[in-house]
C-alpha atoms as a PDB file:
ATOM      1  CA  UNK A   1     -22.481 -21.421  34.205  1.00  0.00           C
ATOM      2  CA  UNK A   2     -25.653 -19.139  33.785  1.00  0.00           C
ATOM      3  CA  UNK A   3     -29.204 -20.508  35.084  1.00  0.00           C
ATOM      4  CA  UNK A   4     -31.397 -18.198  33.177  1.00  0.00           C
ATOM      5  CA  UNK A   5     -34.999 -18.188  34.100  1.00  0.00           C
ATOM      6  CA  UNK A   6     -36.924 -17.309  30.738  1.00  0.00           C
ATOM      7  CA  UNK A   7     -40.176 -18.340  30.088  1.00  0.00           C
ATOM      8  CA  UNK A   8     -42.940 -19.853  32.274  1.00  0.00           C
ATOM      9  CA  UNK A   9     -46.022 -21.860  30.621  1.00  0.00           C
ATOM     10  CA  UNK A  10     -49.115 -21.250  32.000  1.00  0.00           C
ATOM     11  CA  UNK A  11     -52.348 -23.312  31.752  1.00  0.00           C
ATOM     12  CA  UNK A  12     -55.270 -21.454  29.646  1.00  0.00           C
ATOM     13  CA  UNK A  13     -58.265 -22.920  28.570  1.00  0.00           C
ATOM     14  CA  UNK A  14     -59.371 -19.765  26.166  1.00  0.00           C
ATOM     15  CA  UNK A  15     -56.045 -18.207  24.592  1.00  0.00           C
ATOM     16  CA  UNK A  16     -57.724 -15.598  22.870  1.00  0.00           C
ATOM     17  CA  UNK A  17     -58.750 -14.957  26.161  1.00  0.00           C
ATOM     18  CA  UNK A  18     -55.801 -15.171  28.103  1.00  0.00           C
ATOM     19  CA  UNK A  19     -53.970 -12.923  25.320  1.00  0.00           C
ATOM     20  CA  UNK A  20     -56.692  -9.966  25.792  1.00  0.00           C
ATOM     21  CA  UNK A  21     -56.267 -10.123  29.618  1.00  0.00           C
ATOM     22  CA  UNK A  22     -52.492 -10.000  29.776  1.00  0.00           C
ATOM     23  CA  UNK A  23     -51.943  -7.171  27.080  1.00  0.00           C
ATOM     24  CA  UNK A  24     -54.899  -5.721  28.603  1.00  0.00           C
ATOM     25  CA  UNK A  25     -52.389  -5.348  31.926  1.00  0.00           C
ATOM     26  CA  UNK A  26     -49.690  -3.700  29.268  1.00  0.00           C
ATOM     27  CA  UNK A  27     -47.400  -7.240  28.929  1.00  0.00           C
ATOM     28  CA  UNK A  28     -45.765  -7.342  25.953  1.00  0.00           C
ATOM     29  CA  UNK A  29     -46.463  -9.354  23.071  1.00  0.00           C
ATOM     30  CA  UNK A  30     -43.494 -11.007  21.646  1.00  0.00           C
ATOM     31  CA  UNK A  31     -45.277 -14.148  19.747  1.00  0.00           C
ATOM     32  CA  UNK A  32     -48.484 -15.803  18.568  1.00  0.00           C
ATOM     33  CA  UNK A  33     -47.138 -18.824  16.288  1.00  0.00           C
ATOM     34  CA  UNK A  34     -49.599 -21.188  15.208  1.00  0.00           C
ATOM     35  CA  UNK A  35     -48.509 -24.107  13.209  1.00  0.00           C
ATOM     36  CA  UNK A  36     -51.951 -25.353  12.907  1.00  0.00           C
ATOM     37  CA  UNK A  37     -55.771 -25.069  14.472  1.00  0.00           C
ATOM     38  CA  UNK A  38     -54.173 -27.695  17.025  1.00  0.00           C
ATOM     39  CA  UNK A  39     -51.103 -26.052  17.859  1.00  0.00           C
ATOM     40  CA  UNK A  40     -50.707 -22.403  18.726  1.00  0.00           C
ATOM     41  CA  UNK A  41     -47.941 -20.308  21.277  1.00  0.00           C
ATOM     42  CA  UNK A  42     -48.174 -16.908  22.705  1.00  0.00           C
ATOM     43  CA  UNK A  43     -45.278 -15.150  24.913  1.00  0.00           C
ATOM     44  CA  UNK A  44     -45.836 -12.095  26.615  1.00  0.00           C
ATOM     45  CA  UNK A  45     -43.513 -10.238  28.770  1.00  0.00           C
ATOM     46  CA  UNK A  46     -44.823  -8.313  31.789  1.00  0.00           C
ATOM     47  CA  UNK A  47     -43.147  -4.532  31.656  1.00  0.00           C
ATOM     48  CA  UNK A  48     -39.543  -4.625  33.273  1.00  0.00           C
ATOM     49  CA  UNK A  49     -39.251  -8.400  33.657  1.00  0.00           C
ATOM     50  CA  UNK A  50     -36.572 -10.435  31.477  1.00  0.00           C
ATOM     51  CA  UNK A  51     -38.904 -13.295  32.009  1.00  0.00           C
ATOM     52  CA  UNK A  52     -41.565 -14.123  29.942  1.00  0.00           C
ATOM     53  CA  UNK A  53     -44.732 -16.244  29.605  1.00  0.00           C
ATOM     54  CA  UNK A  54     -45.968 -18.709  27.316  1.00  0.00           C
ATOM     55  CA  UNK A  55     -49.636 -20.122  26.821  1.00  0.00           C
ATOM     56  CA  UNK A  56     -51.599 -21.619  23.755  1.00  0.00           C
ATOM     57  CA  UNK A  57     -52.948 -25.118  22.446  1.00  0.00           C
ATOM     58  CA  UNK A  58     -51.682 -28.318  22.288  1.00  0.00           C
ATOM     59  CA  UNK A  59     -48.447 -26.833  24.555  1.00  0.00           C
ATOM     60  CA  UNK A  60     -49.385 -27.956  28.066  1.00  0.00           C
ATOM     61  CA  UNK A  61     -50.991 -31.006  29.177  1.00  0.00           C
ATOM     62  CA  UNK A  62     -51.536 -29.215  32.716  1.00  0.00           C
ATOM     63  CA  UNK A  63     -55.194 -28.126  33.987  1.00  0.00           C
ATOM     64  CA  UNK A  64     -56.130 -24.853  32.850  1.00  0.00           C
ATOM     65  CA  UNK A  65     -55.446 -22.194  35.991  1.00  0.00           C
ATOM     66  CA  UNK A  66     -53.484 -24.773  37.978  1.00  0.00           C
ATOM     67  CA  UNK A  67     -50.603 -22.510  38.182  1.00  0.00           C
ATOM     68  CA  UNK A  68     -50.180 -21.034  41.275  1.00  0.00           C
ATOM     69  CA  UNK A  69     -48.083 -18.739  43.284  1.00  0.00           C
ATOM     70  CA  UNK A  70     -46.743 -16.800  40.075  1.00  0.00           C
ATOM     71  CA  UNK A  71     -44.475 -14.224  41.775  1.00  0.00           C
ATOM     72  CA  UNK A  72     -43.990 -10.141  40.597  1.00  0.00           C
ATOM     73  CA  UNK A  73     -41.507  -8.667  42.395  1.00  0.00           C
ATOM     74  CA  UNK A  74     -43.096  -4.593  42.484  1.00  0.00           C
ATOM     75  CA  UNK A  75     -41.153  -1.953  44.132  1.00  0.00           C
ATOM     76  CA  UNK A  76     -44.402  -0.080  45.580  1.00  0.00           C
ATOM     77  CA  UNK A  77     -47.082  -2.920  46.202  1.00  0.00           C
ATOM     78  CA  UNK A  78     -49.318  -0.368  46.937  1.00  0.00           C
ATOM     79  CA  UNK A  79     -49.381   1.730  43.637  1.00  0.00           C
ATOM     80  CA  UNK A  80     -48.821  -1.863  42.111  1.00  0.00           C
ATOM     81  CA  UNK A  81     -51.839  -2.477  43.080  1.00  0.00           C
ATOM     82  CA  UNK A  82     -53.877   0.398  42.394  1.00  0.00           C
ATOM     83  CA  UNK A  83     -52.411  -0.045  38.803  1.00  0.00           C
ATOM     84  CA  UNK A  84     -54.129  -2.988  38.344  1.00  0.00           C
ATOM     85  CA  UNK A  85     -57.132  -2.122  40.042  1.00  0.00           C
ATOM     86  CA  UNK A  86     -57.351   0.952  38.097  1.00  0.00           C
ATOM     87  CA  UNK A  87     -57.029  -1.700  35.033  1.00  0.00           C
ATOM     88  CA  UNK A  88     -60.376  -3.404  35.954  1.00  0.00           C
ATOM     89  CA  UNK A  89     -58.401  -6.454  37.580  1.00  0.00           C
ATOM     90  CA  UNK A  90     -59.719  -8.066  40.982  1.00  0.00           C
ATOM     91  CA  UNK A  91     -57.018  -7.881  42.720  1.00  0.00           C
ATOM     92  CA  UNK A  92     -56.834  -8.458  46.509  1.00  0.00           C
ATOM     93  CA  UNK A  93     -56.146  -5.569  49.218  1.00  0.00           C
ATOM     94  CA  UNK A  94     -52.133  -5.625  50.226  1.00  0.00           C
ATOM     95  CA  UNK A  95     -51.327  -7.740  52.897  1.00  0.00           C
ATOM     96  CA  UNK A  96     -48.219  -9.250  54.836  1.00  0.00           C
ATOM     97  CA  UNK A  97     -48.236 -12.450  56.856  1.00  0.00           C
ATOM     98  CA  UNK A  98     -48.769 -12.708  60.251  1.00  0.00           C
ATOM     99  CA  UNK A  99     -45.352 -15.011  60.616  1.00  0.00           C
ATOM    100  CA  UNK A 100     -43.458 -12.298  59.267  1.00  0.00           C
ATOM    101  CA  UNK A 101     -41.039 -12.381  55.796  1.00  0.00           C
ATOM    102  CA  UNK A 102     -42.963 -14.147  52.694  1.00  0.00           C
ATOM    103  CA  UNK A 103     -46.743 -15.892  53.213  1.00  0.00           C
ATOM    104  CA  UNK A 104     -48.458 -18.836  53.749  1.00  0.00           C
ATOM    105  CA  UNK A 105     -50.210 -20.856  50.684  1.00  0.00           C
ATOM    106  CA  UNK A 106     -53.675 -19.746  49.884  1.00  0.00           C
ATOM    107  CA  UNK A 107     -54.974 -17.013  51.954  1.00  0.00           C
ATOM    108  CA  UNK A 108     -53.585 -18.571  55.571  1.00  0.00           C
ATOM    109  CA  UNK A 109     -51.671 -16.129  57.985  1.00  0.00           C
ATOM    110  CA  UNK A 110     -52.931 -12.839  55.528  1.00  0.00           C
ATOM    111  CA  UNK A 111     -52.720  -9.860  58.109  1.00  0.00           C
ATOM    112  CA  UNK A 112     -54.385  -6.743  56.193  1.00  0.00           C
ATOM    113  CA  UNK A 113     -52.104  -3.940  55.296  1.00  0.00           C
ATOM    114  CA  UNK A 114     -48.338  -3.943  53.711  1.00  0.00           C
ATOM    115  CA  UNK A 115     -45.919  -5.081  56.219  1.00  0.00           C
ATOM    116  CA  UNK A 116     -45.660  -2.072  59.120  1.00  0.00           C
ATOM    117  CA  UNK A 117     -41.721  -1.765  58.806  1.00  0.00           C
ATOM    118  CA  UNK A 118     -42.064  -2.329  55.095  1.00  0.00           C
ATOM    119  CA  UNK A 119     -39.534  -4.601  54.324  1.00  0.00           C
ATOM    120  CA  UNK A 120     -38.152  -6.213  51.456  1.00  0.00           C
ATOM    121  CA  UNK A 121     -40.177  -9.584  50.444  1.00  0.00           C
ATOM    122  CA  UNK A 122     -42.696  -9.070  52.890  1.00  0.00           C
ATOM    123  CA  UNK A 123     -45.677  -6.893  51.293  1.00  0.00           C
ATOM    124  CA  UNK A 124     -48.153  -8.560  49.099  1.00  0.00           C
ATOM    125  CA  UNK A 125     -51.230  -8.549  47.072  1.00  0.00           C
ATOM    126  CA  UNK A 126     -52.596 -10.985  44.688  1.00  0.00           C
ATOM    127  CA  UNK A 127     -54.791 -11.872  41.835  1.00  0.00           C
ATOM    128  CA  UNK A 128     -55.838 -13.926  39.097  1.00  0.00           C
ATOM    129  CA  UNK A 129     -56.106 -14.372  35.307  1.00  0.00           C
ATOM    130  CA  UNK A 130     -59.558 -15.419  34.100  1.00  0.00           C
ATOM    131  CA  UNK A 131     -58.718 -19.368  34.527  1.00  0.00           C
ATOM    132  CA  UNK A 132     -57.749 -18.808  37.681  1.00  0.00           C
ATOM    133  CA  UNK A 133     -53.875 -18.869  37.692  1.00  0.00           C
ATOM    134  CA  UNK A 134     -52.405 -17.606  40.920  1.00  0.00           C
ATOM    135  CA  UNK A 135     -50.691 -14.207  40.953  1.00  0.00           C
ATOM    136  CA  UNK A 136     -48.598 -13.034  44.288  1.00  0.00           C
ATOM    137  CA  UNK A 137     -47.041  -9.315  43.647  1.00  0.00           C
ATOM    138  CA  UNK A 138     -44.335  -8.878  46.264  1.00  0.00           C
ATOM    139  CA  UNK A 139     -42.632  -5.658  47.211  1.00  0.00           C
ATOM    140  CA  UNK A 140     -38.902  -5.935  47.192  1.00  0.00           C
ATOM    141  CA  UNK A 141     -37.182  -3.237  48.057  1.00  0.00           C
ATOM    142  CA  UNK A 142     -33.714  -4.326  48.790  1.00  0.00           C
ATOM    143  CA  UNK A 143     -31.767  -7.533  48.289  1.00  0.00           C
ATOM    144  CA  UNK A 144     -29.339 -10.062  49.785  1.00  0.00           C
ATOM    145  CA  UNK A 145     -25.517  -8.595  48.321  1.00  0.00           C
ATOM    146  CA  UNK A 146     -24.712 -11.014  45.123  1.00  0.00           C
ATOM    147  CA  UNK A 147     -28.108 -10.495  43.609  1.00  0.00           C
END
């Protein structure tokens, strides 16, 4: 049996907002449903992903910007970033961890600079969406066999 990761719901407190920053970064826009002024969905789908995301009102009960470490797997983190940069997003400077593959929460272990042998899952850069929800892109280059 198939696990298929779809959609993730994120927090907003403005979705008009949220929807101008996120097709603003070239996601695309596959819904805005509202069934009433209390009730209202929007997915969007970030370019190459089969995953989307969902926000709105009356659809989450969580804090708006309380969702954190939101991975996008990139296969240059540096252009990556300068994409987004160029796109008027504060996004940080690439970094790797000092402990090696992956990163610590927050901004602990952050070593400036992609990873110096480049490998797979261990380039970074982050950024958030105006309510603060967490962004991590990752550089992945290769993968296990079976992915």
């Amino acid at each position: 049996m198939d696990y298929k990761l779809e959609v993730i719901v994120i927090p907003v407190a403005d979705v008009d907002r949220a929807k101008e920053f996120y097709t603003g970064l070239g996601w695309r826009l596959d819904a805005d449903f509202a069934t009433d002024e209390k009730f209202r969905v929007i997915q969007l789908t970030p370019p190459g992903s089969p995953a989307s995301v969902i926000f709105g009102s009356g659809l989450s009960n969580a804090s708006p910007g309380s969702s954190q470490g939101l991975h996008l797997v990139v296969e240059d983190v540096v252009a990556a970033r300068a994409e987004l940069a160029g796109q008027g997003v504060d996004v940080s400077e690439v970094f790797h961890d000092a402990g090696g593959v992956f990163h610590h929460a927050g901004a602990d272990g952050r070593v400036a600079g992609p990873d110096p042998e480049r490998r797979s899952y261990s380039s970074f850069a982050s950024f958030s969406d105006p309510d603060g929800n967490g962004w991590i892109l990752q550089e992945i280059t290769t993968r296990l066999p079976g992915r």
